[in-house]
Every structure is written in C-alpha cells, then in structure tokens.
C-alpha atoms as a PDB file:
ATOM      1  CA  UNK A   1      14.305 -12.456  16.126  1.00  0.00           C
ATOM      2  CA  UNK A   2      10.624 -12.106  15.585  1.00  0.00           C
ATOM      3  CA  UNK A   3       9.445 -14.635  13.282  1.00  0.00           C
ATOM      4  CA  UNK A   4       7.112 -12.485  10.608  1.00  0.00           C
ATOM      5  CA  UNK A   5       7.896  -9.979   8.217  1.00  0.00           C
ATOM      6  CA  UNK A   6       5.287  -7.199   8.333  1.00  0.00           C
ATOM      7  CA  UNK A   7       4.418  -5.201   4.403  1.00  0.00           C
ATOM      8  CA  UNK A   8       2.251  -2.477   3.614  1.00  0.00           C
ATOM      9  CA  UNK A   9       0.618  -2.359   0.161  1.00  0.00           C
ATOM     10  CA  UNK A  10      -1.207   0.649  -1.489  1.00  0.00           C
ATOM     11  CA  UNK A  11      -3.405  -0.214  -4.593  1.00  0.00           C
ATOM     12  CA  UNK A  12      -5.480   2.488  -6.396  1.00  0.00           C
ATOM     13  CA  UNK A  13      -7.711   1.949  -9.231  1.00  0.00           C
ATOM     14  CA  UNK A  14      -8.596   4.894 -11.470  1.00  0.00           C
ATOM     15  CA  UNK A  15      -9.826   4.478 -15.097  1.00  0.00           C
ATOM     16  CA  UNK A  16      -8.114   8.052 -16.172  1.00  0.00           C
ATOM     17  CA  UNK A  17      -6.042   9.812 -13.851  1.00  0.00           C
ATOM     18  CA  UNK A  18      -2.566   9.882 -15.211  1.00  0.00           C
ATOM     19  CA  UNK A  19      -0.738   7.610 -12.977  1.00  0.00           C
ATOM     20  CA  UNK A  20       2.349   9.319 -12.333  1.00  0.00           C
ATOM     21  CA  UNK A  21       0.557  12.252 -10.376  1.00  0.00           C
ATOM     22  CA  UNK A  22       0.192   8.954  -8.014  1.00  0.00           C
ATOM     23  CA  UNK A  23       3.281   8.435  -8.041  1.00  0.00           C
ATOM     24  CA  UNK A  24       4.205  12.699  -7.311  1.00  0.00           C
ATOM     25  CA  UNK A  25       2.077  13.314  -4.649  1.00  0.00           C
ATOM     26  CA  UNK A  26       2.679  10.520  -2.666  1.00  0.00           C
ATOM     27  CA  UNK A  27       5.994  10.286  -2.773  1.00  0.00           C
ATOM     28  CA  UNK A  28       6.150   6.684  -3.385  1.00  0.00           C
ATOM     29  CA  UNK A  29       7.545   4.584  -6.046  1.00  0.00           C
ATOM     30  CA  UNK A  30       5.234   2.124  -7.661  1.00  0.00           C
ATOM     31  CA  UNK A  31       5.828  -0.931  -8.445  1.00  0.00           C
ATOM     32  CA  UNK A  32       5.933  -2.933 -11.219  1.00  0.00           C
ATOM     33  CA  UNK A  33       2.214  -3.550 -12.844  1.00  0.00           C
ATOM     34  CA  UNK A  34       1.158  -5.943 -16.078  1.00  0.00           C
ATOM     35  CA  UNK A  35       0.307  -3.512 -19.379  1.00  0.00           C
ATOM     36  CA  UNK A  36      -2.592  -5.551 -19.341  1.00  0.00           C
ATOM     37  CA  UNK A  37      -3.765  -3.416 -15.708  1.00  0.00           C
ATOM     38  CA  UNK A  38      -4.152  -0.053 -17.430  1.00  0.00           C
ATOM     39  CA  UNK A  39      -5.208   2.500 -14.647  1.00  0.00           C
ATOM     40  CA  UNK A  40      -3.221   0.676 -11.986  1.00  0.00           C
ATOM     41  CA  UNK A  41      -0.974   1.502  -9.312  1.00  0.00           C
ATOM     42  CA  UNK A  42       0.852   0.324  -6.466  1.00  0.00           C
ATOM     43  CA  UNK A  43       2.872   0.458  -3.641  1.00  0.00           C
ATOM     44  CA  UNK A  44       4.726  -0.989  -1.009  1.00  0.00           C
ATOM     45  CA  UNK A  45       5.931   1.731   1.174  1.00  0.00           C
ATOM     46  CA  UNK A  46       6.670  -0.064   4.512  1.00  0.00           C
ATOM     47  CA  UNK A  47       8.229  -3.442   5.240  1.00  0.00           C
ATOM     48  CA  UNK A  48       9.466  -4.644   8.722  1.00  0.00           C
ATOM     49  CA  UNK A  49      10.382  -7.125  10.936  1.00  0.00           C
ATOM     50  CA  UNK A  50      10.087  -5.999  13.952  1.00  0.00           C
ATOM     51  CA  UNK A  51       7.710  -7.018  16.623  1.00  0.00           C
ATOM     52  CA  UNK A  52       5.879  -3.353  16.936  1.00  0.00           C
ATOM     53  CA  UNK A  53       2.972  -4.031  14.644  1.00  0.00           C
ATOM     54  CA  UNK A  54       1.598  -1.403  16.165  1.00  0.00           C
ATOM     55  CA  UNK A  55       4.273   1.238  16.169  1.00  0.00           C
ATOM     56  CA  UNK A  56       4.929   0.288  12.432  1.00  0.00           C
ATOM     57  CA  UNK A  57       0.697   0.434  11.642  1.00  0.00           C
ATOM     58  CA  UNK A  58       0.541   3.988  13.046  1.00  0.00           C
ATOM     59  CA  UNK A  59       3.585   4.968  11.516  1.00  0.00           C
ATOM     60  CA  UNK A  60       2.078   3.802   8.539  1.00  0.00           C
ATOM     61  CA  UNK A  61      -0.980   5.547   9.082  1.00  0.00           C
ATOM     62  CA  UNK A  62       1.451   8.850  10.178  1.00  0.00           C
ATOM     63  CA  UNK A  63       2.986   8.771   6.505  1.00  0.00           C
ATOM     64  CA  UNK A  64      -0.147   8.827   4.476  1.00  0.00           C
ATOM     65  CA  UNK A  65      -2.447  11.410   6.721  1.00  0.00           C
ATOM     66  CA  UNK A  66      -0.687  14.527   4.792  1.00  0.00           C
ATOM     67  CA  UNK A  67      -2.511  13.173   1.442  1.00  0.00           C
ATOM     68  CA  UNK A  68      -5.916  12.432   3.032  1.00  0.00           C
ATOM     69  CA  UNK A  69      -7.482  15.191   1.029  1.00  0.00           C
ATOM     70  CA  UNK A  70      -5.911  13.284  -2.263  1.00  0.00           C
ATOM     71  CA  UNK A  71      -7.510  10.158  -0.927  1.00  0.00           C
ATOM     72  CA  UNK A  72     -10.748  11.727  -0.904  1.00  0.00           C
ATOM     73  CA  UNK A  73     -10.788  13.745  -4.222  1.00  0.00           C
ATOM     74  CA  UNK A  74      -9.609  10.674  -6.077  1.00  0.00           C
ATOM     75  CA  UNK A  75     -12.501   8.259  -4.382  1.00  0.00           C
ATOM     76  CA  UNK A  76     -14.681  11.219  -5.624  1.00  0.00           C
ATOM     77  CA  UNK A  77     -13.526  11.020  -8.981  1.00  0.00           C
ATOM     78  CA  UNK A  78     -14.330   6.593  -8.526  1.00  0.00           C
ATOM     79  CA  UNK A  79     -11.198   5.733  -7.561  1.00  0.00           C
ATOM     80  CA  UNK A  80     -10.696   2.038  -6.468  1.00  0.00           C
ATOM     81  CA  UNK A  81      -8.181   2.688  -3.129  1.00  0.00           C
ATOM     82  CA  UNK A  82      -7.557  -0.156  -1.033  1.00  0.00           C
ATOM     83  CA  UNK A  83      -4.337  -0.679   1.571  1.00  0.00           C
ATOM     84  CA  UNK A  84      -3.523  -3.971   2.473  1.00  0.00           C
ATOM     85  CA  UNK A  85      -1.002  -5.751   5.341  1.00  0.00           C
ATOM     86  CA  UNK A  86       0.731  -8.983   4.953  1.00  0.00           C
ATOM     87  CA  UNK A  87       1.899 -11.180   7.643  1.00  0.00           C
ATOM     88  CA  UNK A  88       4.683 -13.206   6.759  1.00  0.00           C
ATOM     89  CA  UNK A  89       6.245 -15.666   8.088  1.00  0.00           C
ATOM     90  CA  UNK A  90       9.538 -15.869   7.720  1.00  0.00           C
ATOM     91  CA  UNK A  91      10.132 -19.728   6.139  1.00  0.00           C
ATOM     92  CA  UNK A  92       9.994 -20.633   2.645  1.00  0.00           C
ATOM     93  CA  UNK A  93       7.077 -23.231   3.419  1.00  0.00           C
ATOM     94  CA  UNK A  94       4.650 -20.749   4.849  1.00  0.00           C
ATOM     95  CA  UNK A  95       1.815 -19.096   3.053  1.00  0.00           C
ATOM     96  CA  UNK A  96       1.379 -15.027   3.361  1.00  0.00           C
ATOM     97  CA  UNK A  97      -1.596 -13.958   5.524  1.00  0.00           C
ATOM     98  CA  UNK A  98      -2.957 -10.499   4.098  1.00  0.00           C
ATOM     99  CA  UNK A  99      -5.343  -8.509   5.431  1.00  0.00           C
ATOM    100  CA  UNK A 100      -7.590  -5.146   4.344  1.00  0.00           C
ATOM    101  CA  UNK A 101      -6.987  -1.919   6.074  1.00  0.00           C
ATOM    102  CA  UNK A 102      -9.382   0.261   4.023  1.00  0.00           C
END
C-alpha cells in the first residue's frame, strides 16, 4: 500500500459571477464554503492513493482541458483561480503537504 493519499483542489475567486454556473460548467460539486466567503468556490474533484502521481496529475489535467476557454474568460473578468495538490500521509500524526499547480 502506498503510504500518501493524493487530492486535487479547485478554488476560484470571483466578486460577481453567480456561483452555480461554476458549479454547471464544470461539472463538479463544490464544497462546502463559510457565508462569510461570498464569491467563493471550491472543489475537490480527484482523490487517490495510488502511487501514479503522475498518471493521476495528467488525468487531472485531462478532466479540466475541455473548460480552458472558461478558465480564461473568468481570469478576464478578475477571477482569483488557483488549483492546489495535497500530499498526505496516511497517519493521524502527520501534517498535509500542499502544493500550487496554477
């Protein structure tokens, strides 16, 4: 068994898009955000723990190219988009290691 945990996060800042047209063209559920984090959104549309950090980064990367377009309208419009990966390890003692795609 491999000892980490491997999760994608997708974070997107935008001050007045209606969030749920997020939520529709990407196909991904978001998850739970504070009231307090008006024009926020997230996702966490990949988690694995298998050994292929590669395989499951491209496959990662696979899954969002269709919406690159979106990506860039929305950055136009001042979007905040950032996609993050977290290395976990797979003990309750261990701290997550996280780091920045884009």
């Amino acid at each position: 068994m491999h000892p980490y945990t491997y999760q994608v996060s997708l974070r997107i800042r935008h001050s007045t898009m209606d969030l749920q047209v997020l939520t529709d063209t990407l196909g991904l559920q978001p998850g739970l955000a504070s009231p307090s984090c008006a024009g926020y959104w997230f996702s966490s549309p990949a988690v694995t723990d298998d050994n292929d950090l590669e395989g499951f980064l491209w496959s990662t990367v696979e899954g969002l190219k269709p919406h690159r377009a979106f990506f860039k309208d929305i950055a136009r419009q001042a979007a905040a988009v950032s996609c993050s990966l977290a290395c976990l390890q797979k003990t309750a003692t261990s701290a997550p290691f996280c780091l920045m795609i884009f």
